[in-house]
PDB file of N, CA and C in Angstrom:
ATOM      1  N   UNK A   1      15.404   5.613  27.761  1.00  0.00           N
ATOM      2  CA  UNK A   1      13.977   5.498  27.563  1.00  0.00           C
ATOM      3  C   UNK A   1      13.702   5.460  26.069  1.00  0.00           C
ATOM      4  N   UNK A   2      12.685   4.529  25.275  1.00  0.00           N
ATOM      5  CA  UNK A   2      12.985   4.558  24.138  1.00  0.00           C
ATOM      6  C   UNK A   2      11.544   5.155  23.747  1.00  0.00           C
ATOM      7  N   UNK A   3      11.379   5.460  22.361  1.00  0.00           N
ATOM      8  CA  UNK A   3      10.243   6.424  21.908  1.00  0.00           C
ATOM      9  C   UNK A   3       9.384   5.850  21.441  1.00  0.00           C
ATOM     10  N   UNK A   4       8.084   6.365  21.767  1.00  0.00           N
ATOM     11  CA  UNK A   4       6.765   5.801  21.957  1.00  0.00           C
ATOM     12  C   UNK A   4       6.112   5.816  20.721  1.00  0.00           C
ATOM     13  N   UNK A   5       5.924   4.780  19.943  1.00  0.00           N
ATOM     14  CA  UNK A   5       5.275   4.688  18.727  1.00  0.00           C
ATOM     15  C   UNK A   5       3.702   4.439  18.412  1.00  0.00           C
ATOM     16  N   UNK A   6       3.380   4.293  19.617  1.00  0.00           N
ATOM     17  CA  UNK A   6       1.671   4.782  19.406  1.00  0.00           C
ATOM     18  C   UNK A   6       0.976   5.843  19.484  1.00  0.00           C
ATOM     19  N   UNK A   7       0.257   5.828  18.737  1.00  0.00           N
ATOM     20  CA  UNK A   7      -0.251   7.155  18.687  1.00  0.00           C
ATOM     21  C   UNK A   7      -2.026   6.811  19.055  1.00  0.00           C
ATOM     22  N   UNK A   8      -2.582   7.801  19.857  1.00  0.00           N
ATOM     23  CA  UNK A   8      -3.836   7.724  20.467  1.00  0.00           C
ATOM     24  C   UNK A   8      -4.664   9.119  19.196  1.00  0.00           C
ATOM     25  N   UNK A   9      -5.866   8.976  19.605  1.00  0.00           N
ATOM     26  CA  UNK A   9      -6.474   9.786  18.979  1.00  0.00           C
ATOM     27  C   UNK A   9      -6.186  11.402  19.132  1.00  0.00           C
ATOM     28  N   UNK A  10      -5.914  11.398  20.427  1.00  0.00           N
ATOM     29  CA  UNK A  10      -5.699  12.898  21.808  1.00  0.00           C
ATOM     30  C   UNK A  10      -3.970  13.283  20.537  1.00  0.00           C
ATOM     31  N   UNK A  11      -3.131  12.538  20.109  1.00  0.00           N
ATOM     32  CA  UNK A  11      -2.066  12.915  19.523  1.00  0.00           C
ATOM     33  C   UNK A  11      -2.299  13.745  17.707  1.00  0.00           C
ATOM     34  N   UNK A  12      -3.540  13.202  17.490  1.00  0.00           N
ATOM     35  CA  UNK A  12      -3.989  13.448  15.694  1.00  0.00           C
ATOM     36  C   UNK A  12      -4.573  15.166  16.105  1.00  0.00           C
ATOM     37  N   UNK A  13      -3.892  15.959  15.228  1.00  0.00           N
ATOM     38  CA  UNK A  13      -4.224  17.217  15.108  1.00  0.00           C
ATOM     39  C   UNK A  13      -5.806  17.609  14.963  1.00  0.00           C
ATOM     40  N   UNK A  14      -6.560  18.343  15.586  1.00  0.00           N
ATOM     41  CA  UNK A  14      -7.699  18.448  14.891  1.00  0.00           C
ATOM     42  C   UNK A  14      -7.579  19.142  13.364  1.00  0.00           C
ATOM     43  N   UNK A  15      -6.473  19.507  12.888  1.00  0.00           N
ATOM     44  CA  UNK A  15      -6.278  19.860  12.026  1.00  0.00           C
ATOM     45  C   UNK A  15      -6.380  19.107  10.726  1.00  0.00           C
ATOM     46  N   UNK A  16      -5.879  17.792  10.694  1.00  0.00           N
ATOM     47  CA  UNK A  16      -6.217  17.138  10.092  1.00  0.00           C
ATOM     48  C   UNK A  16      -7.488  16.696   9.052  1.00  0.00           C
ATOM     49  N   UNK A  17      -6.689  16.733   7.733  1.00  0.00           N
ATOM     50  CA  UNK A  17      -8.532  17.049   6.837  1.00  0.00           C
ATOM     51  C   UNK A  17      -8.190  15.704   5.818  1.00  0.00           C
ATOM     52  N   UNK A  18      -9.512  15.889   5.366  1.00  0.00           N
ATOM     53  CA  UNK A  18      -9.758  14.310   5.172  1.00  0.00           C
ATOM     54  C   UNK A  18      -8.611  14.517   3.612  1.00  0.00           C
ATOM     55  N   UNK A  19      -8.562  15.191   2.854  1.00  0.00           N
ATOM     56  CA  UNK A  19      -7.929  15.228   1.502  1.00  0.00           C
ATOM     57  C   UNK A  19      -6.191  14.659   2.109  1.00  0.00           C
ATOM     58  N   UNK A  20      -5.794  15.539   3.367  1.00  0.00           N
ATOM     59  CA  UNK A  20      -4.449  15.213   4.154  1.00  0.00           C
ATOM     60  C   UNK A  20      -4.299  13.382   3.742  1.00  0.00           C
ATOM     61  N   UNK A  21      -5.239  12.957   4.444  1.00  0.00           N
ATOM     62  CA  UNK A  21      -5.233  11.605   4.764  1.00  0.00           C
ATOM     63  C   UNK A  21      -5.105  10.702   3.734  1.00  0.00           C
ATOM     64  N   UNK A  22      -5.995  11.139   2.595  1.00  0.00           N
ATOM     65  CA  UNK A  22      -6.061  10.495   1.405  1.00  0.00           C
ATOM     66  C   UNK A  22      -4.792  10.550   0.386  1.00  0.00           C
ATOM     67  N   UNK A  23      -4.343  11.908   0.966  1.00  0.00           N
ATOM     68  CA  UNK A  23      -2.728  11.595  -0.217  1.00  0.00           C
ATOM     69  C   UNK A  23      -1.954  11.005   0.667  1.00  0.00           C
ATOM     70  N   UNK A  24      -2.342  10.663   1.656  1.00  0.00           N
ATOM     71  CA  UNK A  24      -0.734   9.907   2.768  1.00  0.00           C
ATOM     72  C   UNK A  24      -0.895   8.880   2.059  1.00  0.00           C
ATOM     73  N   UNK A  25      -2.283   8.271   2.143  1.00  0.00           N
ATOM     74  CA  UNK A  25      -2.622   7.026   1.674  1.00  0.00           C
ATOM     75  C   UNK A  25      -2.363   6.158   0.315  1.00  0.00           C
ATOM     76  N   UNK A  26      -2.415   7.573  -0.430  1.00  0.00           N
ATOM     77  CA  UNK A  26      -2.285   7.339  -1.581  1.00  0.00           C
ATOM     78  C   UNK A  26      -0.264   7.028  -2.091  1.00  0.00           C
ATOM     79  N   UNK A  27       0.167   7.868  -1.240  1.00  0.00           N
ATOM     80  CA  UNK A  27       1.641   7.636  -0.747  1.00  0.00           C
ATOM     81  C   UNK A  27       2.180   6.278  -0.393  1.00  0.00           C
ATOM     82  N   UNK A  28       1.388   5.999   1.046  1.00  0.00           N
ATOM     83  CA  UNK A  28       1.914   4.241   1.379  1.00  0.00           C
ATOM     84  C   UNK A  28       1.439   3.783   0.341  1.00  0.00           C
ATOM     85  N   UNK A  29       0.338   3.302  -0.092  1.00  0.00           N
ATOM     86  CA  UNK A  29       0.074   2.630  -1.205  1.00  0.00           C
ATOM     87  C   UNK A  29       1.120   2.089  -2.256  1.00  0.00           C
ATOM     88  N   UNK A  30       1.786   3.890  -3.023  1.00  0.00           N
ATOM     89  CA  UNK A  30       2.862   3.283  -3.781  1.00  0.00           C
ATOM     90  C   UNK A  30       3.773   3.172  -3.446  1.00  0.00           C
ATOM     91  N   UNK A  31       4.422   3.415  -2.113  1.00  0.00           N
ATOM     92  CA  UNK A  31       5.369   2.903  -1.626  1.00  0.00           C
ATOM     93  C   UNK A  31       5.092   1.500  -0.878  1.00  0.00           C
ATOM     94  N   UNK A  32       4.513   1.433  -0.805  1.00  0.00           N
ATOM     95  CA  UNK A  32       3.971  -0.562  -0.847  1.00  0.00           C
ATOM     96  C   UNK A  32       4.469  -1.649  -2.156  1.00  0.00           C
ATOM     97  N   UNK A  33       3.848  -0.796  -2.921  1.00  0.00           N
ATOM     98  CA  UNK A  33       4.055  -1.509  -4.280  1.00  0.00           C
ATOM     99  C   UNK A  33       5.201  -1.286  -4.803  1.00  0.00           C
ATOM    100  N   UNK A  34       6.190  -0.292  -4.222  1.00  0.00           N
ATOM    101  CA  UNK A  34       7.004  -0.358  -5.018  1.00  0.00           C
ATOM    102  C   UNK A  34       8.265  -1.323  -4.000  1.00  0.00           C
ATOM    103  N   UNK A  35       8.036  -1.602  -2.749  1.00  0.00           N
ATOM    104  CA  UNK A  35       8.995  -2.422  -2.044  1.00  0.00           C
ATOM    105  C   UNK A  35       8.719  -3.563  -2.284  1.00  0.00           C
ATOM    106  N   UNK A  36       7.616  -3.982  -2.289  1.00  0.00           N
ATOM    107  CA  UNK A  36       6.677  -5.436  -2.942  1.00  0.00           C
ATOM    108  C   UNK A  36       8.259  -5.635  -4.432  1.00  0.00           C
ATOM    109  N   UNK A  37       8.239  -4.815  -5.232  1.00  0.00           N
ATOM    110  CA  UNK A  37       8.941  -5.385  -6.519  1.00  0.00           C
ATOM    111  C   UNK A  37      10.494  -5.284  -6.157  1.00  0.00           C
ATOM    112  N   UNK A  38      11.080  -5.092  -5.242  1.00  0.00           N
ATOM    113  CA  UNK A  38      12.268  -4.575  -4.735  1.00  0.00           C
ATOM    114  C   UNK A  38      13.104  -5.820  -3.919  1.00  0.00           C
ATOM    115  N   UNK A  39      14.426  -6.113  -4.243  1.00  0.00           N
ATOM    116  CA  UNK A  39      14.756  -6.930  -3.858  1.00  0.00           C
ATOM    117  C   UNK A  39      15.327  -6.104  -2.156  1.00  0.00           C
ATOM    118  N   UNK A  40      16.078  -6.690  -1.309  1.00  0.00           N
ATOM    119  CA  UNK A  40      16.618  -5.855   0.503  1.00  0.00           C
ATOM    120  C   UNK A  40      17.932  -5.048  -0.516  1.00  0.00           C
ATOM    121  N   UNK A  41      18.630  -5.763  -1.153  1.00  0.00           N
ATOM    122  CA  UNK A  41      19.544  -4.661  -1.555  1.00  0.00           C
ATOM    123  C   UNK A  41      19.382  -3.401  -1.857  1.00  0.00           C
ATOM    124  N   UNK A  42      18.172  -3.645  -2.967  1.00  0.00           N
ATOM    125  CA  UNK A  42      17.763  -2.729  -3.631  1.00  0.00           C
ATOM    126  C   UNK A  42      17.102  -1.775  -2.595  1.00  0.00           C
ATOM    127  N   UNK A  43      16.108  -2.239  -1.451  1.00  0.00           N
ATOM    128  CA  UNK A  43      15.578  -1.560  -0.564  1.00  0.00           C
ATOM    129  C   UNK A  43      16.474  -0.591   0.230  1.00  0.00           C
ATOM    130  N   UNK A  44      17.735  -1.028   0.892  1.00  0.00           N
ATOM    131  CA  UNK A  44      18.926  -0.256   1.467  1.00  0.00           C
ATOM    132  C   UNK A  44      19.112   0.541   0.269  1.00  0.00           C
ATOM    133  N   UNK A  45      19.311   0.180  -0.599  1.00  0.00           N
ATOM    134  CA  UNK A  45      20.102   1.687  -1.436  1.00  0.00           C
ATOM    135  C   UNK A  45      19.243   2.375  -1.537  1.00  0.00           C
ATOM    136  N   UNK A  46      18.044   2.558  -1.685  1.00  0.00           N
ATOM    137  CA  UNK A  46      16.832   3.558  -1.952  1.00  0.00           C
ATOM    138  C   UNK A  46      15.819   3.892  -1.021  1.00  0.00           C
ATOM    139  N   UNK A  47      16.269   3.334   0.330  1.00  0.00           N
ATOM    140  CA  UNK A  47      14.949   3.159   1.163  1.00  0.00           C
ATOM    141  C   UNK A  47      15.242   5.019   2.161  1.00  0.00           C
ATOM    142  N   UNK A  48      15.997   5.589   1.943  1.00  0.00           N
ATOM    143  CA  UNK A  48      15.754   7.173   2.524  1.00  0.00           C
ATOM    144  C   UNK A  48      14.719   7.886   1.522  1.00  0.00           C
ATOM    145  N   UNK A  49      14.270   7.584   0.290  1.00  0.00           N
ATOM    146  CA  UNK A  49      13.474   7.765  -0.753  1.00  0.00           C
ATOM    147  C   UNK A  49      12.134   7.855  -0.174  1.00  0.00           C
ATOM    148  N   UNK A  50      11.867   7.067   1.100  1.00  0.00           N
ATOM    149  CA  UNK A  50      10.715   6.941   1.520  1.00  0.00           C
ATOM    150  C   UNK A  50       9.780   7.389   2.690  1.00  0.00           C
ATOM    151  N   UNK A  51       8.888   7.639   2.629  1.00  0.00           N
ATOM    152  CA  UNK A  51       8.580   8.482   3.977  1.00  0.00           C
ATOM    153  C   UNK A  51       9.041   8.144   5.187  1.00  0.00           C
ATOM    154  N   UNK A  52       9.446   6.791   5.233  1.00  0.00           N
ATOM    155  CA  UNK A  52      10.290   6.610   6.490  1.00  0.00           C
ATOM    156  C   UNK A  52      11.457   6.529   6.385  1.00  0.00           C
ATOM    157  N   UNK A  53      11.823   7.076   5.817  1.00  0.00           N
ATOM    158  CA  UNK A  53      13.478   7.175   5.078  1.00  0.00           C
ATOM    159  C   UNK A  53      14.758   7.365   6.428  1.00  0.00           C
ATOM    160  N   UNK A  54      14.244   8.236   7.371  1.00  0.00           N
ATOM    161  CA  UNK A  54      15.231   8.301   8.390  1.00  0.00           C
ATOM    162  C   UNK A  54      14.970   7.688   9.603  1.00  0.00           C
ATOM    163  N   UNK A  55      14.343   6.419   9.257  1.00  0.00           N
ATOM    164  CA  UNK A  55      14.270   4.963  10.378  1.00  0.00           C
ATOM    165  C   UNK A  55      15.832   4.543   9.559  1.00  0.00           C
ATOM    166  N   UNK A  56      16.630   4.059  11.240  1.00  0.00           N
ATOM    167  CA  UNK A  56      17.788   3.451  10.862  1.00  0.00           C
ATOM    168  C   UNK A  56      17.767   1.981  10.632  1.00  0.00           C
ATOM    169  N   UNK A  57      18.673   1.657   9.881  1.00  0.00           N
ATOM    170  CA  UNK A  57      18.562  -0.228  10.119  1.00  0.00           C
ATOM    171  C   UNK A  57      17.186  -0.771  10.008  1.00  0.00           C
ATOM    172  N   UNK A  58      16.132  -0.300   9.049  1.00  0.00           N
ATOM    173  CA  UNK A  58      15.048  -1.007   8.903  1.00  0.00           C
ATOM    174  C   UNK A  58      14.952  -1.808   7.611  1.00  0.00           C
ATOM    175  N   UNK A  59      14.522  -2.912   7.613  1.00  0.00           N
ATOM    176  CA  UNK A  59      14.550  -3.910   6.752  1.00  0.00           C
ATOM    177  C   UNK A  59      13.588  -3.927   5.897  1.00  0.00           C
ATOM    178  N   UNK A  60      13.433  -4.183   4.690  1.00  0.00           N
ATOM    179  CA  UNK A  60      12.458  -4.359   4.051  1.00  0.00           C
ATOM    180  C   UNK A  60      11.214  -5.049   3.770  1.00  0.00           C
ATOM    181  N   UNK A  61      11.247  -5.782   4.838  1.00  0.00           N
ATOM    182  CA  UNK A  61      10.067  -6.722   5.437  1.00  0.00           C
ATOM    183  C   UNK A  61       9.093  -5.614   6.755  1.00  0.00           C
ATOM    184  N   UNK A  62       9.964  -5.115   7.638  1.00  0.00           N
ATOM    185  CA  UNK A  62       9.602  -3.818   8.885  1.00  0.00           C
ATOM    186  C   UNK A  62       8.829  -3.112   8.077  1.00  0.00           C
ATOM    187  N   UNK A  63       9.553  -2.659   6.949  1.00  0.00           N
ATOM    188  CA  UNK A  63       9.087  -0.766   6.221  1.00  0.00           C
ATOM    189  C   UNK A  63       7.563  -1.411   5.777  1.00  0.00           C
ATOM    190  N   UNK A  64       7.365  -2.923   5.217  1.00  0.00           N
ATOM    191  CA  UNK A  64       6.400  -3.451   4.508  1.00  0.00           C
ATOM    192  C   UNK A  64       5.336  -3.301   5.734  1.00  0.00           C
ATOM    193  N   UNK A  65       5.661  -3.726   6.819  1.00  0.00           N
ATOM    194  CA  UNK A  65       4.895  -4.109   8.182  1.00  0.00           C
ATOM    195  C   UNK A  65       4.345  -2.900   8.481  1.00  0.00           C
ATOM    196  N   UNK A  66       5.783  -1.973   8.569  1.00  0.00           N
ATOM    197  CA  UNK A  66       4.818  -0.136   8.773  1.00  0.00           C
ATOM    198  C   UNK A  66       4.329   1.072   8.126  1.00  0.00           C
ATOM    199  N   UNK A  67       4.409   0.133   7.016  1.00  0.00           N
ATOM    200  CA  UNK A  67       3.384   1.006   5.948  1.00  0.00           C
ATOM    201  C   UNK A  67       2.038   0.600   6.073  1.00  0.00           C
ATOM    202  N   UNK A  68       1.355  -1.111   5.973  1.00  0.00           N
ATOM    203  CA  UNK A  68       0.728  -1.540   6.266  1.00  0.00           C
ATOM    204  C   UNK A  68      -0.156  -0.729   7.544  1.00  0.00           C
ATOM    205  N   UNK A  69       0.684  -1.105   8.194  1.00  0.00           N
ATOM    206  CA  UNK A  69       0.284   0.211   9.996  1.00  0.00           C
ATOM    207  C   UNK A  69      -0.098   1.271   9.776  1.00  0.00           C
ATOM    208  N   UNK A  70       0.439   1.636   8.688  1.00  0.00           N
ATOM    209  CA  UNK A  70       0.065   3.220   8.856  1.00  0.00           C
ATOM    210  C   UNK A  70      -0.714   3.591   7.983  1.00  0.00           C
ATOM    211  N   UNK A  71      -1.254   2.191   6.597  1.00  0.00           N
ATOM    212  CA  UNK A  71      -2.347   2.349   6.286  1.00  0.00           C
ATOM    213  C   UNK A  71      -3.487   2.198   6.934  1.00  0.00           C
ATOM    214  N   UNK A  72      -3.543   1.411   7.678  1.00  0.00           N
ATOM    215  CA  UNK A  72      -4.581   0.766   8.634  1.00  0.00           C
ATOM    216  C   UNK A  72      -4.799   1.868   9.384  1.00  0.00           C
ATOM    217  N   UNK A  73      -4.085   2.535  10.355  1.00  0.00           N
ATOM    218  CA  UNK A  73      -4.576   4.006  10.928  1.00  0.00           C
ATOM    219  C   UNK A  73      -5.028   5.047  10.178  1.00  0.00           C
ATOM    220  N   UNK A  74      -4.999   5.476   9.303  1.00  0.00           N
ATOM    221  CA  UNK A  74      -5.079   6.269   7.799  1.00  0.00           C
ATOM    222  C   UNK A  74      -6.716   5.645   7.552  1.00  0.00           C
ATOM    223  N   UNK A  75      -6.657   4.339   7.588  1.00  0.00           N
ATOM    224  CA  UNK A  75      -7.718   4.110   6.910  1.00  0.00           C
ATOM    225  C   UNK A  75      -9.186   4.313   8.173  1.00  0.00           C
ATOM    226  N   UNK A  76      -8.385   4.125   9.739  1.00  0.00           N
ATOM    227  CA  UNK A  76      -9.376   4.392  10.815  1.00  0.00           C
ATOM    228  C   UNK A  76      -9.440   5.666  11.210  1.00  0.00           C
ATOM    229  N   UNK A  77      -8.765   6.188  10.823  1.00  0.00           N
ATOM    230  CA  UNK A  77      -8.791   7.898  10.510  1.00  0.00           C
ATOM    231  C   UNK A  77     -10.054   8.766  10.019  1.00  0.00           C
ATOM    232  N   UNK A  78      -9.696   8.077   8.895  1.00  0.00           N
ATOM    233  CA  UNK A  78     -10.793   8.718   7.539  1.00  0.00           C
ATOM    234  C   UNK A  78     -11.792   8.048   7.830  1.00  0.00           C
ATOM    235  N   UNK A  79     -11.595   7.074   8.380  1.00  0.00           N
ATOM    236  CA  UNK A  79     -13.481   6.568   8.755  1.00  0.00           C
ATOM    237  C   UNK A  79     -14.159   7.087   9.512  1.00  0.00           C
ATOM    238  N   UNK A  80     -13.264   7.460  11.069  1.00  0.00           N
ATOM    239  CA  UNK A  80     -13.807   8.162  11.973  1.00  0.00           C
ATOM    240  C   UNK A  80     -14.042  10.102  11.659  1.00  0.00           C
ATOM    241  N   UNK A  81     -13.868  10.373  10.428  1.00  0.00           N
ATOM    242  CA  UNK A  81     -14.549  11.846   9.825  1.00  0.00           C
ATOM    243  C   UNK A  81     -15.696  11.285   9.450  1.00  0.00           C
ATOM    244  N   UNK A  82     -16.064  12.897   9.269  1.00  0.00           N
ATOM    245  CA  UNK A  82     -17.906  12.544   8.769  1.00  0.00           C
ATOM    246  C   UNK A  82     -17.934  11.784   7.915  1.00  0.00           C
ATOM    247  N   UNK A  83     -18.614  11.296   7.313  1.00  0.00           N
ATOM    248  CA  UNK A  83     -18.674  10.437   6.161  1.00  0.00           C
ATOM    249  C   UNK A  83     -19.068  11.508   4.801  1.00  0.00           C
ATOM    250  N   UNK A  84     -18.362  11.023   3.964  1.00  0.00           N
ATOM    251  CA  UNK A  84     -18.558  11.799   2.587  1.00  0.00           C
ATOM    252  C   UNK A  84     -19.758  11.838   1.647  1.00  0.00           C
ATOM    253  N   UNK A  85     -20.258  12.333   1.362  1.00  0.00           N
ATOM    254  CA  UNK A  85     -21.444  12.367   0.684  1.00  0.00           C
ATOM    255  C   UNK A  85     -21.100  11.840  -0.906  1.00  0.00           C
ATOM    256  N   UNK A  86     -21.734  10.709  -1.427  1.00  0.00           N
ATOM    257  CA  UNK A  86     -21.640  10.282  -2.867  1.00  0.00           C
ATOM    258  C   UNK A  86     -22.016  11.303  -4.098  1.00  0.00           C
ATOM    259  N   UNK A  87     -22.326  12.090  -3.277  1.00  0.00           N
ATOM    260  CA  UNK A  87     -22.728  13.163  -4.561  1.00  0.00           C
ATOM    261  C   UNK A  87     -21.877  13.772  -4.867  1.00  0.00           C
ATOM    262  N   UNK A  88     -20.954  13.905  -5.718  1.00  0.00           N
ATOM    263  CA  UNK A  88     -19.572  15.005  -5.916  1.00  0.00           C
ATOM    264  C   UNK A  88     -20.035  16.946  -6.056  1.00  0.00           C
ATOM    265  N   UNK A  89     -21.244  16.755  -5.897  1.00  0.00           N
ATOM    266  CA  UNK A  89     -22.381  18.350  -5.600  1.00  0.00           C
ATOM    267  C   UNK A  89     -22.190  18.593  -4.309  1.00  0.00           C
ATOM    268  N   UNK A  90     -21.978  17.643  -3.608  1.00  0.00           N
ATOM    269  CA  UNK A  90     -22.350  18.283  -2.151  1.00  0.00           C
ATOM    270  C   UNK A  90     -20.997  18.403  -1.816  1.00  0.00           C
ATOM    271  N   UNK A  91     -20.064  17.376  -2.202  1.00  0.00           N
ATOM    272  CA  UNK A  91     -18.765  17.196  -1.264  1.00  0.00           C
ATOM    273  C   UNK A  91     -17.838  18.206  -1.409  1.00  0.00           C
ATOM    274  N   UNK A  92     -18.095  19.290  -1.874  1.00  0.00           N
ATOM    275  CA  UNK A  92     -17.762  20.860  -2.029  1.00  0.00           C
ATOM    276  C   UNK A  92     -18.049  21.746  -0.889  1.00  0.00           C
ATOM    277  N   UNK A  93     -19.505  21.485  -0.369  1.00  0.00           N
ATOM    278  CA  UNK A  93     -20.406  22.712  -0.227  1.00  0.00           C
ATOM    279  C   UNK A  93     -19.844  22.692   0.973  1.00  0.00           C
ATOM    280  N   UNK A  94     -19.668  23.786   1.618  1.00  0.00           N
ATOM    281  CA  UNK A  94     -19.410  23.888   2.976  1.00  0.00           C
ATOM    282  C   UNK A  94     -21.159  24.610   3.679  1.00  0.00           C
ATOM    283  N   UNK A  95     -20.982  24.053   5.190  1.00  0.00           N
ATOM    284  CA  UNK A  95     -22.046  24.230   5.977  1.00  0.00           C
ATOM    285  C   UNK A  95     -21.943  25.496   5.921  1.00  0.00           C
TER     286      UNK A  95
END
């Protein structure tokens, strides 16, 4: 039976806080950019470096595909929290 790589909302911790989300993000991001400048060689020798580091046999085109993915959830994540207030006064204050 092989392992289930979707994840539903019912699987995201309510724990989850919006700052969490924003450094993942901020994570794929440069690990985006930094496979973007990376030749596959270079990707195999350095690719345990990366948050998906202990995916076996993944190529450097895949890791590109599921970072992408996992920005895109990251990014429907943080949308579906409250929305942030533009005022950097409020986005402190707790209720």
């Amino acid at each position: 039976m092989g392992l289930g790589l979707v994840m539903t909302q019912d699987d995201v911790s309510p724990e989850l806080t919006r700052e969490q989300l924003e450094k993942m993000n901020r994570l794929h991001r440069r690990e985006l950019r930094q496979i973007k400048n990376m030749s596959e060689a270079q990707f195999q020798a350095f690719r345990k470096n990366f948050s998906f580091g202990h995916l076996e046999n993944i190529t450097r085109a895949e890791a590109h595909t599921l970072l992408t993915s996992m920005l895109t959830l990251n990014l429907q994540l943080l949308s579906d929290l409250a929305p942030v207030s533009s005022d950097p006064d409020q986005r402190h204050q707790t209720s």
